[in-house]
Protein backbone atom coordinates (compact mmCIF):
# COMPACT_ATOMS: atom_id res chain seq x y z
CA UNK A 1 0.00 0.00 0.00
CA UNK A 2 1.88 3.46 -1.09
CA UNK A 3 -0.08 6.12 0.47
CA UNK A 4 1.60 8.90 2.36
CA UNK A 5 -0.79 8.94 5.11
CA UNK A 6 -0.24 5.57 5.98
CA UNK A 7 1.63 6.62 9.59
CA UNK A 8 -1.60 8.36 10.53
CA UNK A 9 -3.69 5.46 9.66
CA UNK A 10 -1.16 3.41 11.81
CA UNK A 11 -1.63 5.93 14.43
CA UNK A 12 -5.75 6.65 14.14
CA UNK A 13 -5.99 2.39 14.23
CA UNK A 14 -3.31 2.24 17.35
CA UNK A 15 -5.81 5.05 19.15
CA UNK A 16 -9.30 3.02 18.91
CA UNK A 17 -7.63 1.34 22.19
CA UNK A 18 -7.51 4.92 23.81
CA UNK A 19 -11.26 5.27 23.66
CA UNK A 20 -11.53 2.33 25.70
CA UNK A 21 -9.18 4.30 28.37
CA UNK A 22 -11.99 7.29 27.24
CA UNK A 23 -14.98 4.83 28.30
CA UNK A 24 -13.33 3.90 31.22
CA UNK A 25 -12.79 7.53 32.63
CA UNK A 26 -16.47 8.53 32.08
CA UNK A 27 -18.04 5.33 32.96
CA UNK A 28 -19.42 6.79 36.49
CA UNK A 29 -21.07 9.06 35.78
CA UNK A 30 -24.04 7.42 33.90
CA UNK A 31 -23.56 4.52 35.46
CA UNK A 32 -23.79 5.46 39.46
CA UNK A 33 -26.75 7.35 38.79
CA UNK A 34 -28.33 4.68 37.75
CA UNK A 35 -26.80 2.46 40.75
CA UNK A 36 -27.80 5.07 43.46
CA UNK A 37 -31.48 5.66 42.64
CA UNK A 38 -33.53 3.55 45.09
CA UNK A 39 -36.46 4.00 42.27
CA UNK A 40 -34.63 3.18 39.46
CA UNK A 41 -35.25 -0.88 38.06
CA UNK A 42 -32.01 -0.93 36.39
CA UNK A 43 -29.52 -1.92 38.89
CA UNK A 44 -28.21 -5.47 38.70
CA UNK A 45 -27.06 -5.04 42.70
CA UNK A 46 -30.35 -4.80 43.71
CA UNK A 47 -29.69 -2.80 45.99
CA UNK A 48 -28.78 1.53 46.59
CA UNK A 49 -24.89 1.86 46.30
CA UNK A 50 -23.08 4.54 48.70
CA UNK A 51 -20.88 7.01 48.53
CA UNK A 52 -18.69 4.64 50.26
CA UNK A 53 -18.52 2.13 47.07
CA UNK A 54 -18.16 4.98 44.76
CA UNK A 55 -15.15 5.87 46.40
CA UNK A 56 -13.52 2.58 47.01
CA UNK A 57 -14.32 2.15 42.92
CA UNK A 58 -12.48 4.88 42.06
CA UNK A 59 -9.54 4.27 44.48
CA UNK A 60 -9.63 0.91 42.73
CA UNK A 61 -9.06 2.25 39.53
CA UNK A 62 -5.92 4.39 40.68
CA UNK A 63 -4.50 0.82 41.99
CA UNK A 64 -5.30 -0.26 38.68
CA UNK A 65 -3.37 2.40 37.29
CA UNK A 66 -0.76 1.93 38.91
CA UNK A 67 0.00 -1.70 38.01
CA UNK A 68 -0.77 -1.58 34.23
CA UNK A 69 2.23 1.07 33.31
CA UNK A 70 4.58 -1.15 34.43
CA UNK A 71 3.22 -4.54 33.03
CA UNK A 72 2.95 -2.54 30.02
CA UNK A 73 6.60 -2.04 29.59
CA UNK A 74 7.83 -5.34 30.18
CA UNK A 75 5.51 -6.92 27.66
CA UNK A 76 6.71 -4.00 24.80
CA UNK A 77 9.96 -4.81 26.15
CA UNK A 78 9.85 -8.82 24.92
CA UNK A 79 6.94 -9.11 22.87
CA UNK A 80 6.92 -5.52 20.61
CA UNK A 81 4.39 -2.36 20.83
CA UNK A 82 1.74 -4.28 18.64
CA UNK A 83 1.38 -7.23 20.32
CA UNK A 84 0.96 -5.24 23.66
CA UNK A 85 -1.42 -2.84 22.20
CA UNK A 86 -3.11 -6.19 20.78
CA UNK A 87 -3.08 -7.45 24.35
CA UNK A 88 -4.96 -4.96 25.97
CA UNK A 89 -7.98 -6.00 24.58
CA UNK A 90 -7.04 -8.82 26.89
CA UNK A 91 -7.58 -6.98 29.68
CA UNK A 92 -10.40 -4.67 29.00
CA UNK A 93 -13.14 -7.32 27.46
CA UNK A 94 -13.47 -9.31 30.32
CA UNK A 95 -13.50 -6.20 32.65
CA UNK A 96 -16.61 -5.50 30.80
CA UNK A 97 -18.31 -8.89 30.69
CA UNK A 98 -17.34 -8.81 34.73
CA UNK A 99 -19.73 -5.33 34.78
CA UNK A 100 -22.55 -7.06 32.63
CA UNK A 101 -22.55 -9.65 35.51
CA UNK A 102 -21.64 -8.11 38.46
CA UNK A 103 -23.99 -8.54 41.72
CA UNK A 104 -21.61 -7.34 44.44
CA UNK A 105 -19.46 -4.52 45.47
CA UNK A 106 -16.48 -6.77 45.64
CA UNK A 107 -16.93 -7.74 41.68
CA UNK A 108 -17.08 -4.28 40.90
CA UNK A 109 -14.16 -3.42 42.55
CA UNK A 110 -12.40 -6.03 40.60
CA UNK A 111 -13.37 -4.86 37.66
CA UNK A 112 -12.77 -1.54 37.51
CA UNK A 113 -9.25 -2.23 39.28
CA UNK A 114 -9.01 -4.47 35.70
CA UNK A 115 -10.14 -1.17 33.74
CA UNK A 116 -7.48 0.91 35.70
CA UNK A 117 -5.10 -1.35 34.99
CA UNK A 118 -6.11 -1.54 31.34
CA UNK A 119 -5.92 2.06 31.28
CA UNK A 120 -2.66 2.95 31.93
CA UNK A 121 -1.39 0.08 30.09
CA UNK A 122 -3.10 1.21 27.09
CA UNK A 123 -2.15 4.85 28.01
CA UNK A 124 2.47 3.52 28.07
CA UNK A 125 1.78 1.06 24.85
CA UNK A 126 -0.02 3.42 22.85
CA UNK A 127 2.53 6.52 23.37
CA UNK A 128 5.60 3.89 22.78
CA UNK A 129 3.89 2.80 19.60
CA UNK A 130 3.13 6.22 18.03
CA UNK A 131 6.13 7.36 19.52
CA UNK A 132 8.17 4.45 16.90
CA UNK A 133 6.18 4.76 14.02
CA UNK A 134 5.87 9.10 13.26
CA UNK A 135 7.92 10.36 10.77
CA UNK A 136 9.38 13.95 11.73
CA UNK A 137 6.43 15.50 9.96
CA UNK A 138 3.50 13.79 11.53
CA UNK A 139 4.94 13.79 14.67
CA UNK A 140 3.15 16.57 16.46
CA UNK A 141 -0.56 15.54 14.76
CA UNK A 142 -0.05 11.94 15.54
CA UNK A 143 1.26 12.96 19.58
CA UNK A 144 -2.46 14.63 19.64
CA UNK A 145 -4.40 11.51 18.57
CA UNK A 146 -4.35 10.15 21.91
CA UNK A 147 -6.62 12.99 23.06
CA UNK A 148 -9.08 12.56 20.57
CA UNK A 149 -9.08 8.94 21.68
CA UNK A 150 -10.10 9.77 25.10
CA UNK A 151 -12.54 11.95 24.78
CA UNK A 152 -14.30 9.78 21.83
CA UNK A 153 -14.39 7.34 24.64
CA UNK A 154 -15.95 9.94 27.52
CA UNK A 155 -18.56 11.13 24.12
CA UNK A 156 -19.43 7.42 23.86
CA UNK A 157 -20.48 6.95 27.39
CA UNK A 158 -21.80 10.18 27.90
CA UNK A 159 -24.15 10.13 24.72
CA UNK A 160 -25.33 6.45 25.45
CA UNK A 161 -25.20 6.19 29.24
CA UNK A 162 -28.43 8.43 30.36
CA UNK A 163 -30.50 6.56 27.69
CA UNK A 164 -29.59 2.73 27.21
CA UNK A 165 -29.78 0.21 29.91
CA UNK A 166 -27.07 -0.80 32.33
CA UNK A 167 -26.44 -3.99 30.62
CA UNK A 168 -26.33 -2.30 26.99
CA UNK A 169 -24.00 0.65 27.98
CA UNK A 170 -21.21 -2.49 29.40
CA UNK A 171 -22.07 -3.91 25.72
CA UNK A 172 -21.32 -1.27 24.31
CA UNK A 173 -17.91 -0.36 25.90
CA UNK A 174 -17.06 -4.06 25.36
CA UNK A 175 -17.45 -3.48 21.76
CA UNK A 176 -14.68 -0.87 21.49
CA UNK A 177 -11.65 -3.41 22.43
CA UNK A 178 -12.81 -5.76 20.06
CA UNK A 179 -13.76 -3.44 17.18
CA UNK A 180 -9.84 -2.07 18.02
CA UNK A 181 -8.18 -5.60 17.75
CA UNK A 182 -10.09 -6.55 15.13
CA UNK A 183 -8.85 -3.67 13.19
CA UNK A 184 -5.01 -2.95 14.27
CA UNK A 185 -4.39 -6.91 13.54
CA UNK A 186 -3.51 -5.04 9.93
CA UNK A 187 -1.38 -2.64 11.51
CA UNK A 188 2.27 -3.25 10.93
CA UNK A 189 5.07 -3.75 14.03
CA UNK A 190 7.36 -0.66 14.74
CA UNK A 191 10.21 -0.72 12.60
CA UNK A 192 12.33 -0.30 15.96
CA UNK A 193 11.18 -3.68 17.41
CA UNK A 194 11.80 -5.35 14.18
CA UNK A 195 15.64 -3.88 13.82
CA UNK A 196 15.96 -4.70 17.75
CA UNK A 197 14.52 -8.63 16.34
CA UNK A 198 16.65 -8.97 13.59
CA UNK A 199 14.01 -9.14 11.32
CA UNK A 200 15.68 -6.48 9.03
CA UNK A 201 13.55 -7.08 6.13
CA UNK A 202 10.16 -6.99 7.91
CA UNK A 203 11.35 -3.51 9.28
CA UNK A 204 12.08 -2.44 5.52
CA UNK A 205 7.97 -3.58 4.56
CA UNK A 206 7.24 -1.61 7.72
CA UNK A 207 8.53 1.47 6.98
CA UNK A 208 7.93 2.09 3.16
CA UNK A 209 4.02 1.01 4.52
CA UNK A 210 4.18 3.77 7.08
CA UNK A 211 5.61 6.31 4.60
CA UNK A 212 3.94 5.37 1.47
CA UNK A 213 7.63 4.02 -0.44
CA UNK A 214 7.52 2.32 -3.61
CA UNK A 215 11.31 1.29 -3.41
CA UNK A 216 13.17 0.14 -0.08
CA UNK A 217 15.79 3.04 -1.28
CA UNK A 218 13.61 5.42 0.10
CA UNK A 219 13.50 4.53 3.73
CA UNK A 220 17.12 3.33 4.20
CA UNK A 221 18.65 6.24 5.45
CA UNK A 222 15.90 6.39 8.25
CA UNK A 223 16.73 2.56 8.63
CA UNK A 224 19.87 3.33 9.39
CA UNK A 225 19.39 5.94 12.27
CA UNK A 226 17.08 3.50 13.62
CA UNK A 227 20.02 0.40 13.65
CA UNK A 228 21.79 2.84 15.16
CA UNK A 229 19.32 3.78 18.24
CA UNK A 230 18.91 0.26 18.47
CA UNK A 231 22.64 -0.67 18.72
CA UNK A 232 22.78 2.47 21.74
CA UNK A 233 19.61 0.55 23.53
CA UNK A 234 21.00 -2.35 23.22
CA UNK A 235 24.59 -1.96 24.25
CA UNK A 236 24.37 -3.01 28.05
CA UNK A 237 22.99 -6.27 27.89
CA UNK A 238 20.71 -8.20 30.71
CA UNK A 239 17.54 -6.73 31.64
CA UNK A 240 17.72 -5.82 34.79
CA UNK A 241 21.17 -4.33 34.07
CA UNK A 242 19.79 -2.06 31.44
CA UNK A 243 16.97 -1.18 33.72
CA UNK A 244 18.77 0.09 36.11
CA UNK A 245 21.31 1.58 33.90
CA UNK A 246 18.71 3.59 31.80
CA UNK A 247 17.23 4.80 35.03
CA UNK A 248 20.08 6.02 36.25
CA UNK A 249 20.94 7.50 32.93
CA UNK A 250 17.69 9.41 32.84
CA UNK A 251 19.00 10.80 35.91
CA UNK A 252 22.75 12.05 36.12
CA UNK A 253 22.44 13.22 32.46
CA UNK A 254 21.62 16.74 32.06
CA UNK A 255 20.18 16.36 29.09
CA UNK A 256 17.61 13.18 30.16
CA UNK A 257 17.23 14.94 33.45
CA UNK A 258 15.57 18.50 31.96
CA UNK A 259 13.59 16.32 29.52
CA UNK A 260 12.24 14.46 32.48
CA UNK A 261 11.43 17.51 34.35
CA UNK A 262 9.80 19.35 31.36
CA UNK A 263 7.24 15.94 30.76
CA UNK A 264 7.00 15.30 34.57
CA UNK A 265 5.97 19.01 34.67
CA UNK A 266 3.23 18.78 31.79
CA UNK A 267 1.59 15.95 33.23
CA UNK A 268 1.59 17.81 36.41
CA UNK A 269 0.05 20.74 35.61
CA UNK A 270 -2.14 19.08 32.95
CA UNK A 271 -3.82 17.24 35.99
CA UNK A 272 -3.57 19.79 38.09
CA UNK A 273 -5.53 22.22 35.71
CA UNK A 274 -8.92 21.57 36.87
CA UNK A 275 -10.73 19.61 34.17
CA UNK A 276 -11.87 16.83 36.32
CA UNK A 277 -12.75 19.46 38.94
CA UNK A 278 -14.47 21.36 36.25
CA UNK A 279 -16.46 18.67 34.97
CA UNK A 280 -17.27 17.41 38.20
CA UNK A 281 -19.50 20.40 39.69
CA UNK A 282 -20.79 21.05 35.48
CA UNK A 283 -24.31 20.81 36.85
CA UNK A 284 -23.59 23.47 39.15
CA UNK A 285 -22.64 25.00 36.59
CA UNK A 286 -25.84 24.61 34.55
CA UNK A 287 -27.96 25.71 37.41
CA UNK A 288 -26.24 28.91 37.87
CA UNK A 289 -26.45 30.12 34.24
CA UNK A 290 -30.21 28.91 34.07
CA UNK A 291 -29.03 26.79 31.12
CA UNK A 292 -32.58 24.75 30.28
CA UNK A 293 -30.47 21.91 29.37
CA UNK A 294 -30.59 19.37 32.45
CA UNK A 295 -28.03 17.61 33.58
CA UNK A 296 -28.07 14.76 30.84
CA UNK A 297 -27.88 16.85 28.27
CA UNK A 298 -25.78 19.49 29.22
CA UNK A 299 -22.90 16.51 29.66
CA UNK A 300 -23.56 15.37 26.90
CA UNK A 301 -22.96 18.31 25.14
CA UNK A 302 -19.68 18.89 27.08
CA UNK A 303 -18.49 15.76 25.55
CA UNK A 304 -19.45 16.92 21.86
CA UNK A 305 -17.28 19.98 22.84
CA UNK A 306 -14.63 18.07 24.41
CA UNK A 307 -14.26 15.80 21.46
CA UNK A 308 -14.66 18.52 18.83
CA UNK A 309 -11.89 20.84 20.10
CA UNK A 310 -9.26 18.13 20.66
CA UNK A 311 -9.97 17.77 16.99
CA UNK A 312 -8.65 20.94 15.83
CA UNK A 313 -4.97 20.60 17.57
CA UNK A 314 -3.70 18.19 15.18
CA UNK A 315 -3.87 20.83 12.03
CA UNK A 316 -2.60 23.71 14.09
CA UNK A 317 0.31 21.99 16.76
CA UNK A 318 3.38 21.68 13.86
CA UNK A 319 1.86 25.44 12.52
CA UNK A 320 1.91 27.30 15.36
CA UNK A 321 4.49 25.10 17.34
CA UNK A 322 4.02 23.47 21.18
CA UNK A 323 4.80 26.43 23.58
CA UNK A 324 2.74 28.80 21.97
CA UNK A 325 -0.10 26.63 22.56
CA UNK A 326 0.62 25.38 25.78
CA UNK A 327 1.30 29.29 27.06
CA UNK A 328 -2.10 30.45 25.47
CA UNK A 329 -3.71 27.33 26.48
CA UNK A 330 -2.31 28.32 30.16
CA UNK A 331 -3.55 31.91 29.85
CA UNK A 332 -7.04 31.02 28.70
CA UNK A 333 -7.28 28.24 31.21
CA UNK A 334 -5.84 30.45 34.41
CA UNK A 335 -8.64 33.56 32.79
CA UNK A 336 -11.54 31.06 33.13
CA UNK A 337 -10.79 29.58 36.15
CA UNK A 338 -10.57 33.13 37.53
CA UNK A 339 -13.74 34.10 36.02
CA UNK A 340 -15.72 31.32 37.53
CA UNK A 341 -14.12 32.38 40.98
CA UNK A 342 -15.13 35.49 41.04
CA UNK A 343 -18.67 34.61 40.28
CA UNK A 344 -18.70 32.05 43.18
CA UNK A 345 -16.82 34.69 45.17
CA UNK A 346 -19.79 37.52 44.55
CA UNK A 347 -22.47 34.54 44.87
CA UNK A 348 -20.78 34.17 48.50
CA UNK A 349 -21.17 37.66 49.86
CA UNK A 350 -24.80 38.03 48.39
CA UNK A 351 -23.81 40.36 45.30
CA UNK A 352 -26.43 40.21 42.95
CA UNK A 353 -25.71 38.02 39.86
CA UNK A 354 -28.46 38.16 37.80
CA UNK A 355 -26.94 40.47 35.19
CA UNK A 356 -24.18 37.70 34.60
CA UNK A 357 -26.03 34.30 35.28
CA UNK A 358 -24.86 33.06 31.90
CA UNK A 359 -21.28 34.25 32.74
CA UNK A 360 -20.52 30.28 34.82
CA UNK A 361 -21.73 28.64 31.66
CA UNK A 362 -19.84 30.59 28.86
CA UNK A 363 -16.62 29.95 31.34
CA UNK A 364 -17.52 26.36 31.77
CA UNK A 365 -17.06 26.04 27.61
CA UNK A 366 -14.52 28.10 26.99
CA UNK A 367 -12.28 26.49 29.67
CA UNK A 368 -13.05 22.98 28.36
CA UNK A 369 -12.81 23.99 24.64
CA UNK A 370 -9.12 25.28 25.67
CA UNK A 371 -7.85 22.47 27.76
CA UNK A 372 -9.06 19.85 24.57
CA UNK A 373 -7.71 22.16 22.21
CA UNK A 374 -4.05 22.74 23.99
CA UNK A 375 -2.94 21.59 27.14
CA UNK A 376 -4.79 18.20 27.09
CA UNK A 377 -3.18 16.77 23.74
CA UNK A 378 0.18 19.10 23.61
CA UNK A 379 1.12 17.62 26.86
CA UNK A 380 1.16 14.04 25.74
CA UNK A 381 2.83 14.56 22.17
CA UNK A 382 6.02 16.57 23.82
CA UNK A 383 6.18 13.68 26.44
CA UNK A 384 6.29 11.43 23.06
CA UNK A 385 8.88 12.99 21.87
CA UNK A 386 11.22 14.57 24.30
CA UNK A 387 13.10 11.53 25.70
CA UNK A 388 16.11 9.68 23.57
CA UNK A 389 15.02 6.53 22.12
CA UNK A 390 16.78 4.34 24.66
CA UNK A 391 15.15 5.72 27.56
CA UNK A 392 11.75 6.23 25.85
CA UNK A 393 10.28 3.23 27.55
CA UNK A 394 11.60 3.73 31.15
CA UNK A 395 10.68 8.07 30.72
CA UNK A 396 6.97 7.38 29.92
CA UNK A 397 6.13 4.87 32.66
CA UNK A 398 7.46 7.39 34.86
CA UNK A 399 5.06 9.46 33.15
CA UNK A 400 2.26 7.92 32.94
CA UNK A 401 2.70 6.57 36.66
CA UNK A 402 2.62 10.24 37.76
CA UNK A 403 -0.40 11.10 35.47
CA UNK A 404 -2.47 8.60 37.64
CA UNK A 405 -1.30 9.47 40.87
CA UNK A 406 -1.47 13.69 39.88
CA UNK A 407 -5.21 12.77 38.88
CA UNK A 408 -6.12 10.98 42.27
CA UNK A 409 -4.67 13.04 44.65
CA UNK A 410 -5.39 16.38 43.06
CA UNK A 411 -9.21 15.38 42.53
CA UNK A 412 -9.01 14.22 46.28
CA UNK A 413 -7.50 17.52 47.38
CA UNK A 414 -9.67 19.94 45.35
CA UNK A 415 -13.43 18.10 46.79
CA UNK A 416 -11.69 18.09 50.02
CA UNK A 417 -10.76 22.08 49.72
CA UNK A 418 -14.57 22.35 48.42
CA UNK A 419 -16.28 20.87 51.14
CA UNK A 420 -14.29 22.81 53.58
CA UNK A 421 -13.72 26.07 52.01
CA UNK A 422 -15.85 26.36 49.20
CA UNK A 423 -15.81 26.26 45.36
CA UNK A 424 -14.91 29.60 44.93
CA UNK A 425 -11.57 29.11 46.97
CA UNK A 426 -10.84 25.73 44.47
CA UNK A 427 -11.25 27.94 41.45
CA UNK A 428 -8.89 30.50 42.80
CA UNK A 429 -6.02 28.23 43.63
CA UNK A 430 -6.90 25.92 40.35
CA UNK A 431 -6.33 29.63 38.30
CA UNK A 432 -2.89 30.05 40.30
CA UNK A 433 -1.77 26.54 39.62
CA UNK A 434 -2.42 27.45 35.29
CA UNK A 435 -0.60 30.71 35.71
CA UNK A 436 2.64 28.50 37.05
CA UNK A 437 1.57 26.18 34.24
CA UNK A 438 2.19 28.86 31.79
CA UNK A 439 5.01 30.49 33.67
CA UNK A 440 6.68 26.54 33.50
CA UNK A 441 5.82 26.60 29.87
CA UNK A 442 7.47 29.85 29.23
CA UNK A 443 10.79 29.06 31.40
CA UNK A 444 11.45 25.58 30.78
CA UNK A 445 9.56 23.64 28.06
CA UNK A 446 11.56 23.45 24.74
CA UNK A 447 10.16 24.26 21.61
CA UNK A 448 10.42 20.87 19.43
CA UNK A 449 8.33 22.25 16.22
CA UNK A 450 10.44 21.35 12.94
CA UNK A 451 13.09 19.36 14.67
CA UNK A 452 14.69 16.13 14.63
CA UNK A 453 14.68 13.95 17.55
CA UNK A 454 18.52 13.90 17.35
CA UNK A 455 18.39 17.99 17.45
CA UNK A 456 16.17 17.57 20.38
CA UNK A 457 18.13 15.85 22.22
CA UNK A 458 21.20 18.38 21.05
CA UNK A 459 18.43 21.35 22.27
CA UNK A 460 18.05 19.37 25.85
CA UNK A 461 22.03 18.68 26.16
CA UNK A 462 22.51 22.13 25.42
CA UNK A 463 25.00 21.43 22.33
CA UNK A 464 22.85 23.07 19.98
CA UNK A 465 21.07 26.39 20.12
CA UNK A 466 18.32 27.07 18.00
CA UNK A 467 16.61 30.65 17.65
CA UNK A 468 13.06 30.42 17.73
């Protein structure tokens, strides 16, 4: 097949397994609505769940988490990106047949400690994949497909949830791994793992598929930078040797070290910049602005928005460039969250609001248009691309094992602030926590638009100075 947008076929296929992670994420919220009505027929427990399950559900999932980063790289360690990516299907489809049959707490917990796990295994494999198949030009749009994976997945559940059964939503969601493996079985291995095999020929058919070459000519120079990443992986033999090597590598080298602080930092502040918070009190929201939409429908439409916006960054990310749109992303996101708090703030002290009632819900769009349109998928394709190939692996675990915990503790530390200060006082210190984002941004993230990952790792070791 010689088409030049094979690599973002490669990459769109290698995503369905995202919007699993996507259904995952916004699986609650239908679904304990349904679980906590004592009216409501539809609730295979037969009986009301607490507030107690819900959180011992969601602290299952951060276990979950937890766990499937690091099973994740040792199976793309032995068996290649594509069969882990296959794999996860493994671990998701009979997490969902476990929900269509649940009838206890304890089964429940189970299974979404199985999702959590699925989810940040999917999460590693995913950005290690993409991360070995994108050319230098499709780099940046194919870094922001793992977005627009997750929040397909959150406009799945949130469409379907409110209106189809309990039984038919877990159908559903079980669907998506299987329509995924059915579809990336076609989906060629990463030319790395195939160099790193031996199997120099296969890695030849995989690269002129991923960039559209009619003669093997054409991809052999990029062949040989990648024998040549290879031969630096693979110079310190035994595993647990290179492990530890590569770990300590990513730490005394000041090069490694600034590119782990600059994706440690964007995870960070990507999880600390409110969306789950946001989303979380939306029907606040809603009631404050009027909006006639209920509940059901007002999430839903936050999805739409959520999945339309993270749409956009992919044409505009290797225009524009990744700080620009991470520091406007920060601006806009700090200017909301400020706007929203000093609505709550006035709504405190018994200022009248009715002149600005729909102020809450224009903020509540504009700050989830700009996280899905910047700091949500920039994040994620600088982490894809900042680390050297050797310590890829070992630098996103550490990544993606930070994203999880950032999202739990934050999201525990924010409801807690709520409930004891207010949601005004969240908003404020959510707006402070984007202007550091953006001050980070400005200070310390790189500018990778138009370079080489050899000149970005020249930019990081300071050999090389580009003027942007």
């Amino acid at each position: 097949m010689h088409w030049r947008y094979c690599e973002l076929l490669a990459g769109a296929a290698a995503n369905l397994a995202i919007v699993s992670l996507g259904c995952g994420i916004a699986w609650p919220s239908p679904v304990f609505q349904k679980l906590t009505e004592p009216t409501l027929r539809d609730n295979p427990f037969g009986a009301v769940l607490t507030e107690y399950d819900r959180t011992l559900s969601e602290a299952a999932l951060t276990i979950g988490g937890l766990a499937g980063p690091l099973l994740a790289c040792w199976i793309t360690k032995h068996k290649g990106p594509r069969i882990a990516l296959l794999l996860s299907s493994v671990l998701y489809i009979p997490a969902w047949l476990m929900l269509m049959i649940v009838g206890s707490v304890s089964l429940l917990i189970v299974a979404r400690t199985i999702i959590g796990m699925a989810n940040g295994y999917v999460l590693l494999t995913v950005t290690l994949y993409i991360g070995e198949i994108a050319s230098d030009r499709y780099r940046g749009a194919l870094g922001c497909f793992i977005q627009i994976g997750t929040t397909l997945g959150v406009l799945i559940v949130y469409c379907a949830g409110p209106f189809v059964s309990y039984l038919a939503l877990q159908a559903i969601c079980c669907a998506v791994p299987i329509l995924f493996g059915t579809l990336f079985l076609y989906m060629p291995e990463t030319p790395h793992y195939l160099v790193q095999c031996g199997h120099g020929q296969r890695a030849v058919e995989a690269l002129m598929f991923l960039r559209g070459a009619r003669h093997a000519d054409e991809v052999q120079s990029e062949l040989d930078e990648i024998r040549e990443y290879v031969r630096r992986r693979d110079a310190d033999d035994g595993t647990p040797a290179r492990t530890v090597h590569h770990l300590k590598h990513l730490f005394v080298h000041a090069g490694n070290r600034k590119a782990l602080l600059i994706s440690f930092g964007l995870v960070l502040f990507q999880q600390c910049s409110g969306i789950d918070v946001i989303l979380a009190n939306s029907e606040v929201l809603f009631v404050e602005s009027n909006a006639s939409l209920g509940p059901i429908y007002g999430t839903a439409v936050l999805g739409v928005l959520q999945f339309l916006s993270s749409c956009i960054t992919p044409f505009f990310i290797d225009r524009t460039g990744r700080r620009p749109m991470l520091l406007a992303s920060s601006i806009g996101l700090a200017i909301a969250l400020a706007t929203l708090g000093a609505y709550f703030t006035l709504n405190r002290y018994a200022v009248p609001v009715g002149p600005i009632r729909w102020l809450p819900l224009t903020s509540l769009v504009g700050f989830v248009a700009i996280y899905n349109a910047g700091f949500g998928p920039v994040a994620w394709a600088i982490v894809m691309e900042i680390f050297a190939h050797e310590l890829k692996p070992i630098g996103v675990t550490l990544c993606v094992l930070g994203s999880v915990l950032f999202d739990y503790a934050i999201l525990q530390l924010i409801t807690a602030l709520i409930q004891a200060a207010g949601l005004d006082w969240a908003l404020w210190m959510l707006a402070g926590i984007c202007v550091a984002a953006g001050t980070f941004c400005w200070r310390i993230v790189l500018e990778t638009r138009g370079l080489k990952l050899v000149e970005i790792q020249q930019q990081l070791s300071g050999t090389k100075v580009m003027r942007l």
